[in-house]
N, C-alpha and C. Protein backbone atom coordinates (compact mmCIF):
# COMPACT_ATOMS: atom_id res chain seq x y z
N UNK A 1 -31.21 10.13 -15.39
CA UNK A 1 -30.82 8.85 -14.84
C UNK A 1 -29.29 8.73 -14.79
N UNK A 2 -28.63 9.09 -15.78
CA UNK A 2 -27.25 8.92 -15.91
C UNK A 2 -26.60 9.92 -14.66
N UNK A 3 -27.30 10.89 -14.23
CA UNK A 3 -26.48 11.98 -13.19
C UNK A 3 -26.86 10.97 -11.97
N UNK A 4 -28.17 10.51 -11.75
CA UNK A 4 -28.32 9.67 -10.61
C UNK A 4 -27.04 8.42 -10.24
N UNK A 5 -26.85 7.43 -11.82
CA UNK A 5 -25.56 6.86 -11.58
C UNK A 5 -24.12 7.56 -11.34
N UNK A 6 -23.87 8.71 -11.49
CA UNK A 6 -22.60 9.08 -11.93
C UNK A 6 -22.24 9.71 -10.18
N UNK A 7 -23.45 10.50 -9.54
CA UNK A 7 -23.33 11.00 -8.54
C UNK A 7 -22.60 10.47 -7.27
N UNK A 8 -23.09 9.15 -7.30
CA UNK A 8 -22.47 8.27 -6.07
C UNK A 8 -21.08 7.75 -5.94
N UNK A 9 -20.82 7.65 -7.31
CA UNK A 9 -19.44 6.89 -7.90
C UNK A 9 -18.54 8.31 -7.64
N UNK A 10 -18.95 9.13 -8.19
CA UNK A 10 -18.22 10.51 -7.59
C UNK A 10 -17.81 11.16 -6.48
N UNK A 11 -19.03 10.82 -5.47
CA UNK A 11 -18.92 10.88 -4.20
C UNK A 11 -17.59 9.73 -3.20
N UNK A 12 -18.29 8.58 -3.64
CA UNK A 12 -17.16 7.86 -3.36
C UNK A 12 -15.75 8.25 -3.83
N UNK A 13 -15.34 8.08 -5.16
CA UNK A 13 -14.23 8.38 -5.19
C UNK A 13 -13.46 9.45 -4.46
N UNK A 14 -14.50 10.39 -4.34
CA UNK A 14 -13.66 11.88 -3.90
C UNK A 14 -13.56 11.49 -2.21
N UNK A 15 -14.07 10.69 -1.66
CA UNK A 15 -14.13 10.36 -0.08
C UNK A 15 -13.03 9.58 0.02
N UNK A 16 -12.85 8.55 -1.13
CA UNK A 16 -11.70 7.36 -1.26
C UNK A 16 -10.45 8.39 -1.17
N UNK A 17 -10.46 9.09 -2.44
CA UNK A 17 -8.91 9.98 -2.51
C UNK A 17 -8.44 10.82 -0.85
N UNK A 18 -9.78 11.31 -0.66
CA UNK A 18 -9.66 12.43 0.47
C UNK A 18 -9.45 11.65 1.75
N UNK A 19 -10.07 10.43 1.93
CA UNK A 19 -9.21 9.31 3.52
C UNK A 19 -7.65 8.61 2.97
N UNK A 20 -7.66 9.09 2.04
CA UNK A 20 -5.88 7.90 1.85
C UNK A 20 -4.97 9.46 1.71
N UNK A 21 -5.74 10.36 1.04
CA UNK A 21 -4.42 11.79 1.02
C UNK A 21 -4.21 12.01 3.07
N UNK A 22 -5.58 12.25 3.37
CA UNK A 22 -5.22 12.52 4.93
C UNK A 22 -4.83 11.71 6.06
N UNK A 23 -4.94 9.88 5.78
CA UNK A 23 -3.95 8.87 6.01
C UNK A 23 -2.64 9.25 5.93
N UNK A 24 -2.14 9.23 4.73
CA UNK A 24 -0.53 9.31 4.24
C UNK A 24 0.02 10.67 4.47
N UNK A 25 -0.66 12.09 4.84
CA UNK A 25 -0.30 13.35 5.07
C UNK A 25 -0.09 12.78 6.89
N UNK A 26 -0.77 12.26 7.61
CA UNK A 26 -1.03 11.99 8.92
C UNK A 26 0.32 11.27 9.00
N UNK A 27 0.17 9.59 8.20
CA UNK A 27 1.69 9.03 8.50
C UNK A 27 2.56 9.84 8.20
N UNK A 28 2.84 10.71 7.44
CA UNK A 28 4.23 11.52 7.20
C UNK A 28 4.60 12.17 8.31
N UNK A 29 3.57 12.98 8.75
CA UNK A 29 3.95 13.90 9.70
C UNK A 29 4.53 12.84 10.95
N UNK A 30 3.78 12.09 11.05
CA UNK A 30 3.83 10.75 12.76
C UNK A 30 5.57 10.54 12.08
N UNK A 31 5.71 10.22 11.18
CA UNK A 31 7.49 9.31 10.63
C UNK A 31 8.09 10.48 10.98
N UNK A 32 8.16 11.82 10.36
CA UNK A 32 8.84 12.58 10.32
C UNK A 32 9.44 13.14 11.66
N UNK A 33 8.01 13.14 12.54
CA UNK A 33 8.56 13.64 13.92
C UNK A 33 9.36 12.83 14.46
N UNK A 34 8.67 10.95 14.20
CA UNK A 34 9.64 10.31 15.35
C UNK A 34 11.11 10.41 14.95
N UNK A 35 11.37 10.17 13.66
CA UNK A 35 12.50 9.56 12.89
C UNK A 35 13.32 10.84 12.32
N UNK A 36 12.74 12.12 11.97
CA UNK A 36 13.65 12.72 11.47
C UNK A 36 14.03 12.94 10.34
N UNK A 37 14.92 13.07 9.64
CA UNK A 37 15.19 12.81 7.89
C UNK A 37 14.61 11.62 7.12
N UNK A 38 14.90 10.68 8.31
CA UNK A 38 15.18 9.03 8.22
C UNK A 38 13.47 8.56 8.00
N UNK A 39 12.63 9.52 8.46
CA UNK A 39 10.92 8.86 8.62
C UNK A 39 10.34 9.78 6.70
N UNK A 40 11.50 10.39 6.09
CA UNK A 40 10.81 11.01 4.93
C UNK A 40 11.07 9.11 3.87
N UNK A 41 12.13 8.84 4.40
CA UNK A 41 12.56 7.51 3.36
C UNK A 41 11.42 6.31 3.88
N UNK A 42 11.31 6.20 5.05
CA UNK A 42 10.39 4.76 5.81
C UNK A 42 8.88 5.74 5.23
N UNK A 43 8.49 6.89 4.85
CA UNK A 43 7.22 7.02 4.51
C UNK A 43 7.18 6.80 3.24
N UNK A 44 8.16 6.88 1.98
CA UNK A 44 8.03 6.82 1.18
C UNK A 44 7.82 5.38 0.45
N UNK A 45 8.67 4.48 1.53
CA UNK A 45 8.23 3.07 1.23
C UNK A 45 7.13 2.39 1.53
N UNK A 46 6.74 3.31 2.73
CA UNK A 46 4.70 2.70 3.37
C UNK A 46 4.01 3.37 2.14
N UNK A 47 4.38 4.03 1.53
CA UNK A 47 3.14 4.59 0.71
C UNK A 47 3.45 4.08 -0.57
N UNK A 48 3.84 3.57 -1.22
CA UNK A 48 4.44 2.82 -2.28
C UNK A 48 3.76 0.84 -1.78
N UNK A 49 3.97 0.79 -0.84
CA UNK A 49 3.72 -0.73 -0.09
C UNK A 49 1.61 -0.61 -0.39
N UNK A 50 1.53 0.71 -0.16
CA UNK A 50 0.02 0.85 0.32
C UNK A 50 -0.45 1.26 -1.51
N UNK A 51 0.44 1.94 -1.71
CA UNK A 51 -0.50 2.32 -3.21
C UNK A 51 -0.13 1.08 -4.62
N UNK A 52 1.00 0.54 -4.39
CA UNK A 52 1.13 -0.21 -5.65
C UNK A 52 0.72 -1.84 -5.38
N UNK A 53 0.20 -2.49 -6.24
CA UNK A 53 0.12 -3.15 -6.18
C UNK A 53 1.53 -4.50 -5.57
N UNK A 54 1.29 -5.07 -5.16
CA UNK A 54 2.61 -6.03 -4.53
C UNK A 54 2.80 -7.33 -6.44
N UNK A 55 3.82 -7.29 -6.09
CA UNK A 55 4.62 -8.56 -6.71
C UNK A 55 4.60 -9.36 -6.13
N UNK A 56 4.31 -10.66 -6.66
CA UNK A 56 4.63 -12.15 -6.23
C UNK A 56 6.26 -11.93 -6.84
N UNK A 57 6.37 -12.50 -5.67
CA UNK A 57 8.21 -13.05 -5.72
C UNK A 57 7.85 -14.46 -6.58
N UNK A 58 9.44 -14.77 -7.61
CA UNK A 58 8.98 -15.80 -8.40
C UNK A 58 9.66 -16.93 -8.02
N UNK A 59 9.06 -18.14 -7.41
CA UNK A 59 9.35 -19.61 -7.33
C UNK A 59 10.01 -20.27 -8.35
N UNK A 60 11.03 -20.62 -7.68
CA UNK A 60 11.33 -21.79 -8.76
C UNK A 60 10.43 -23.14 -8.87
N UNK A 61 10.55 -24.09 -10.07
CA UNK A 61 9.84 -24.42 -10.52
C UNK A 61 10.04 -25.59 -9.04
N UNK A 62 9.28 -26.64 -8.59
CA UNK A 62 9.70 -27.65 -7.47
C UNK A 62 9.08 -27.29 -6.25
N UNK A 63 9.30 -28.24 -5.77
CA UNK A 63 8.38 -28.40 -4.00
C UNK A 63 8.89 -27.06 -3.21
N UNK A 64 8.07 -26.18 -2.23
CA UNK A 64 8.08 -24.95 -1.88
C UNK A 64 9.92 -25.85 -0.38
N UNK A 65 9.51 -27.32 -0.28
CA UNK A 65 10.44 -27.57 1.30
C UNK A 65 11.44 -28.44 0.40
N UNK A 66 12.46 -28.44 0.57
CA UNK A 66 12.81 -29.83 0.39
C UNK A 66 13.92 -30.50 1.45
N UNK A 67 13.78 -31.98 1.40
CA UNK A 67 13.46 -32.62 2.55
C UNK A 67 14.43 -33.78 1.85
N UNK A 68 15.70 -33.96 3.00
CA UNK A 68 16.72 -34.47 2.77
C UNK A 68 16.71 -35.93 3.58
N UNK A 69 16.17 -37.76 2.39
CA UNK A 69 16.06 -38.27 3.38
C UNK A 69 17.48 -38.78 3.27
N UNK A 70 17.42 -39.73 4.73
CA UNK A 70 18.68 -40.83 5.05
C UNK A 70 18.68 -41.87 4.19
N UNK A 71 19.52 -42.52 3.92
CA UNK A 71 19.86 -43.63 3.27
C UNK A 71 20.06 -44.93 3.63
């Protein structure tokens, strides 16, 4: 029973790794041709954008607008 669970989760993963390695091998090559030196730096930031999680930028504490009335 345990190989029945373990099998699928395995499968997946190895399909997950193997469409994002041949994604990001695909964008490299597409940056590199158009851009040149310049598409090794713009790939390195799409793949960083795509693999890490994002940061919330931090708000200060107060209304997102603020709104200047007349007197």
């Amino acid at each position: 029973m345990i190989y029945t669970l373990h099998s699928p989760v395995l499968v997946a993963a190895f399909a997950t790794i193997l469409l994002l390695s041949v994604y990001l091998l695909f964008r490299f090559i597409l940056l590199v041709q158009s851009n040149g030196q310049s598409g090794v730096t713009e790939w390195v930031t799409e793949a960083k954008q795509c693999l890490l999680p994002r940061r919330e930028r931090e708000r200060p504490n107060g209304p997102d607008v603020a709104i200047k009335h007349p007197k």
